[in-house]
C-alpha atoms as a PDB file:
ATOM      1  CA  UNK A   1     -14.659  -2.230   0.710  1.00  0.00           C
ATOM      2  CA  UNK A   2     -13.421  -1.205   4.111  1.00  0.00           C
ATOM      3  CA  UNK A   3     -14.551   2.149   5.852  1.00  0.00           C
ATOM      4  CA  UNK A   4     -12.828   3.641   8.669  1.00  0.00           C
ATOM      5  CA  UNK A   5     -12.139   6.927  10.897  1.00  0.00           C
ATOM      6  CA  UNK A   6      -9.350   8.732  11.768  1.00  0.00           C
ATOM      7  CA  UNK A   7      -6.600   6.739  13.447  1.00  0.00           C
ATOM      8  CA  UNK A   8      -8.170   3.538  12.643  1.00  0.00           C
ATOM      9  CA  UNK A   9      -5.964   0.841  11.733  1.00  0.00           C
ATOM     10  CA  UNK A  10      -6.354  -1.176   8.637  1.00  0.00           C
ATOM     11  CA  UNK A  11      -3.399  -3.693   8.921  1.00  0.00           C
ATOM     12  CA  UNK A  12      -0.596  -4.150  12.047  1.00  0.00           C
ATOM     13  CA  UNK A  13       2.970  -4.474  11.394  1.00  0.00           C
ATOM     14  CA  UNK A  14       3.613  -8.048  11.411  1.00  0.00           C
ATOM     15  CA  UNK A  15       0.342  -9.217  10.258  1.00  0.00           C
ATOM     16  CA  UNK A  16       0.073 -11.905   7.363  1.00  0.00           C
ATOM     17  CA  UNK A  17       0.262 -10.030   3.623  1.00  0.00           C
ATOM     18  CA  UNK A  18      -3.524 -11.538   2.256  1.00  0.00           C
ATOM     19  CA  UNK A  19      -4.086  -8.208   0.601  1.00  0.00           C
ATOM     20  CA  UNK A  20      -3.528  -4.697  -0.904  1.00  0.00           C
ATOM     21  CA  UNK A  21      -5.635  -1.629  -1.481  1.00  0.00           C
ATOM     22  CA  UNK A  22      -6.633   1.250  -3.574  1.00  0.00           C
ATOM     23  CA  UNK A  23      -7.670   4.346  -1.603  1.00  0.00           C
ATOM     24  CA  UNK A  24     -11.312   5.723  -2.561  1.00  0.00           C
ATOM     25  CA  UNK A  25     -11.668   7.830  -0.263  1.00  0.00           C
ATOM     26  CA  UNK A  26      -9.213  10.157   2.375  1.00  0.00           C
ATOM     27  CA  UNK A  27      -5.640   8.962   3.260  1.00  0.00           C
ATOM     28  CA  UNK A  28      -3.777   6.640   5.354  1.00  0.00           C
ATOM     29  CA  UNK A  29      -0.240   6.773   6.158  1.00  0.00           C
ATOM     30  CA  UNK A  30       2.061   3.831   6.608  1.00  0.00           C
ATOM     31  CA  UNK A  31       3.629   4.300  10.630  1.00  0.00           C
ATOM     32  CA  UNK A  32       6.487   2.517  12.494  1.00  0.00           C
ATOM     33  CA  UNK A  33       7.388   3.057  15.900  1.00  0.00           C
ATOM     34  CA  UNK A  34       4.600   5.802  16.564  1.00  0.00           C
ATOM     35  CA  UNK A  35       6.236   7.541  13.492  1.00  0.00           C
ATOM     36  CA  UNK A  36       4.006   8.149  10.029  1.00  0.00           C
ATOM     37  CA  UNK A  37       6.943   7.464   7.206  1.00  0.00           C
ATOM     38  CA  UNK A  38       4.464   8.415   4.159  1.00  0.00           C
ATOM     39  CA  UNK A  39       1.318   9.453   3.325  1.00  0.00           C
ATOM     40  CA  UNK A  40      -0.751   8.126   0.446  1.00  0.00           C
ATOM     41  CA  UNK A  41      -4.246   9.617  -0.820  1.00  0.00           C
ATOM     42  CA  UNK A  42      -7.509   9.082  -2.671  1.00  0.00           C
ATOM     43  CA  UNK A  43      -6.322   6.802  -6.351  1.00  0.00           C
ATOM     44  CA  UNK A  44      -3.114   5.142  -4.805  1.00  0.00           C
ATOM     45  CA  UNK A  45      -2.417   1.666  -4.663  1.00  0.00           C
ATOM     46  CA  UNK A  46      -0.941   1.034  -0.840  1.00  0.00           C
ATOM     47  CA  UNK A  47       0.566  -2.659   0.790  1.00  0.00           C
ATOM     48  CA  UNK A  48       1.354  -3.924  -2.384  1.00  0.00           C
ATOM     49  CA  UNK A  49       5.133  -3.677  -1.503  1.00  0.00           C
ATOM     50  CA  UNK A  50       5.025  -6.663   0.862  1.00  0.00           C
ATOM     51  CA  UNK A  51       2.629  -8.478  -1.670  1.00  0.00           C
ATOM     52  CA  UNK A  52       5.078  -8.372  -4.764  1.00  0.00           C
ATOM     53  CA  UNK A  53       8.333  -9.307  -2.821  1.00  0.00           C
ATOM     54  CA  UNK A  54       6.672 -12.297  -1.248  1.00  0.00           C
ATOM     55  CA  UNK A  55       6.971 -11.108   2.524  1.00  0.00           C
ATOM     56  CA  UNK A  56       4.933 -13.247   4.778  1.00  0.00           C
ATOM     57  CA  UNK A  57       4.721  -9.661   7.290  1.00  0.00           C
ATOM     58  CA  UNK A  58       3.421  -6.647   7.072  1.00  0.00           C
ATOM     59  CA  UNK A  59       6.192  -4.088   8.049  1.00  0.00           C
ATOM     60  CA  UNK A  60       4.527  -1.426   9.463  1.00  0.00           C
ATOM     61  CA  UNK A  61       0.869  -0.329  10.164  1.00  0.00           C
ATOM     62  CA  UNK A  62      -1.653   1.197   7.419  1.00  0.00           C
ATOM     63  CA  UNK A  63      -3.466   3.832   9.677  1.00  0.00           C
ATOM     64  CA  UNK A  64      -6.353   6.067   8.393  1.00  0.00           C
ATOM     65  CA  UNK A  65      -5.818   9.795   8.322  1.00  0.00           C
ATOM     66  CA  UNK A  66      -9.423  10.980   7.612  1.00  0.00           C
ATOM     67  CA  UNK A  67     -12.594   9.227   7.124  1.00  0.00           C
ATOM     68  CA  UNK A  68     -11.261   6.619   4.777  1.00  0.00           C
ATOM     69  CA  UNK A  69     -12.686   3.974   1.857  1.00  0.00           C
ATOM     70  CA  UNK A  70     -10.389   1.119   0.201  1.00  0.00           C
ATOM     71  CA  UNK A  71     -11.050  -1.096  -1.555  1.00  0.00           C
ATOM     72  CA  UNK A  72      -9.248  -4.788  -0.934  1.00  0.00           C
ATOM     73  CA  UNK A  73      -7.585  -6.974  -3.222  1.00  0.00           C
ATOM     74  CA  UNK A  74      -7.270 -10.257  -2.065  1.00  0.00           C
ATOM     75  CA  UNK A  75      -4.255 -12.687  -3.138  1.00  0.00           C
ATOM     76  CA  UNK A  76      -6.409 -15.475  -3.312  1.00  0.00           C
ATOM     77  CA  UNK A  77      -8.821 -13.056  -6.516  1.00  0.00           C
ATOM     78  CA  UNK A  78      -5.723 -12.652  -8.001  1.00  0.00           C
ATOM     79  CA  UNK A  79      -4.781 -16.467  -8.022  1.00  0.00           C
ATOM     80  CA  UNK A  80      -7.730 -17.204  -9.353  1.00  0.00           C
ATOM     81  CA  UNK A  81      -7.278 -15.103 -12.662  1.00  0.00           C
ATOM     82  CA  UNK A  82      -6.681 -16.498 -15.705  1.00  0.00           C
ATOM     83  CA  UNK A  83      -2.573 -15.843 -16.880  1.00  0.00           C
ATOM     84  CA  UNK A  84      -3.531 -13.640 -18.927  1.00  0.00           C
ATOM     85  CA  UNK A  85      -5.295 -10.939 -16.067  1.00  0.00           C
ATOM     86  CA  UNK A  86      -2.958 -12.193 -13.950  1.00  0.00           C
ATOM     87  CA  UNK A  87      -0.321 -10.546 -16.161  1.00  0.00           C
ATOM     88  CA  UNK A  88      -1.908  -7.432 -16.555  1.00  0.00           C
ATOM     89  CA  UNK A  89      -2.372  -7.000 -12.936  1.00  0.00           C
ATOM     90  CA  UNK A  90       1.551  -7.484 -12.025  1.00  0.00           C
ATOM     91  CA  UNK A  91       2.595  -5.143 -14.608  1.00  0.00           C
ATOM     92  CA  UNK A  92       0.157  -2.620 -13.752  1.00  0.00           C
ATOM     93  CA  UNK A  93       1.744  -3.515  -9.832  1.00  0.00           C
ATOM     94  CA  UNK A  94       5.068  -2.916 -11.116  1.00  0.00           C
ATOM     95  CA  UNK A  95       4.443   0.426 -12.686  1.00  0.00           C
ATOM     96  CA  UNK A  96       3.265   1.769  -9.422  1.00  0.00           C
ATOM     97  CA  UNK A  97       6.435   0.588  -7.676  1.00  0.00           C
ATOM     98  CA  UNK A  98       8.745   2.174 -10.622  1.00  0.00           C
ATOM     99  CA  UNK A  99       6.947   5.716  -9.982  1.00  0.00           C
ATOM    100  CA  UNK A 100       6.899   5.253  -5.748  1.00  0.00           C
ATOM    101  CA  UNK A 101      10.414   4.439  -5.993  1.00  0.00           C
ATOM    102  CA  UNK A 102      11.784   7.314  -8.123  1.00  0.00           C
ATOM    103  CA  UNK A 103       9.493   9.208  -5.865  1.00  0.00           C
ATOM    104  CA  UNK A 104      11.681   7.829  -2.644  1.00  0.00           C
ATOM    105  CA  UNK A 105      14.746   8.499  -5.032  1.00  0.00           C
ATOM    106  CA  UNK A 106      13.940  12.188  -5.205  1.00  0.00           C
ATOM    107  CA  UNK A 107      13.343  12.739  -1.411  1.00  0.00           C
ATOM    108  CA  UNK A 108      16.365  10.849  -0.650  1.00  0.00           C
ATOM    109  CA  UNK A 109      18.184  13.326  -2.700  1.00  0.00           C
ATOM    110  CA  UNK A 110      16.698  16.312  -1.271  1.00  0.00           C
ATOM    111  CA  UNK A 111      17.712  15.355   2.268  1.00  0.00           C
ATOM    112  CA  UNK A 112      21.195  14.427   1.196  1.00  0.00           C
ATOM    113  CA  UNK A 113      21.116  18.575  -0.309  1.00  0.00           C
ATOM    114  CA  UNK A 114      20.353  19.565   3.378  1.00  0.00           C
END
């Protein structure tokens, strides 16, 4: 579990991928180039992007919004799962992605409407 206050940074862009994490607490955002592209709060799953496509580099930086809990998954846990946990946990992964992508999707279409 990793605690940290407002414009800490969790993970740099270009950083090794060891990891993802599930918010308990506050929000982070996901920045590039000084910009925040999205925000994700308390219950999401966030840098599991770079984990499931097999990027050796994080792409951007994971920056704490408010006074901020998550909780770390390591690769190396994950590995050590039997196949049948290890299963569960990629299709649980993949879910995620499904619903953040259709989420992208929608704002994609918005801005086209503008």
């Amino acid at each position: 579990v990793r605690s940290r206050g407002l414009g800490d940074v969790y993970k740099r862009q270009d950083e090794d991928i060891k990891c993802f994490w599930i918010i308990l607490k506050g929000k982070v955002c996901a920045r590039k180039n000084d910009i925040d592209i999205i925000e994700r709060k308390k219950g999401d799953i966030v840098g599991e992007f770079g984990f499931i496509d097999n990027r050796s580099k994080r792409s951007c930086n994971l920056v704490s919004k408010r006074g901020t809990i998550l909780l770390e998954i390591p690769l190396s846990v994950i590995e050590e799962l039997d196949d049948t946990n290890k299963l569960i946990i990629w299709k649980g992964l993949s879910r995620i992605l499904h619903v953040k992508i259709e989420e992208l999707q929608k704002k994609i279409s918005e801005l086209q409407k503008q």
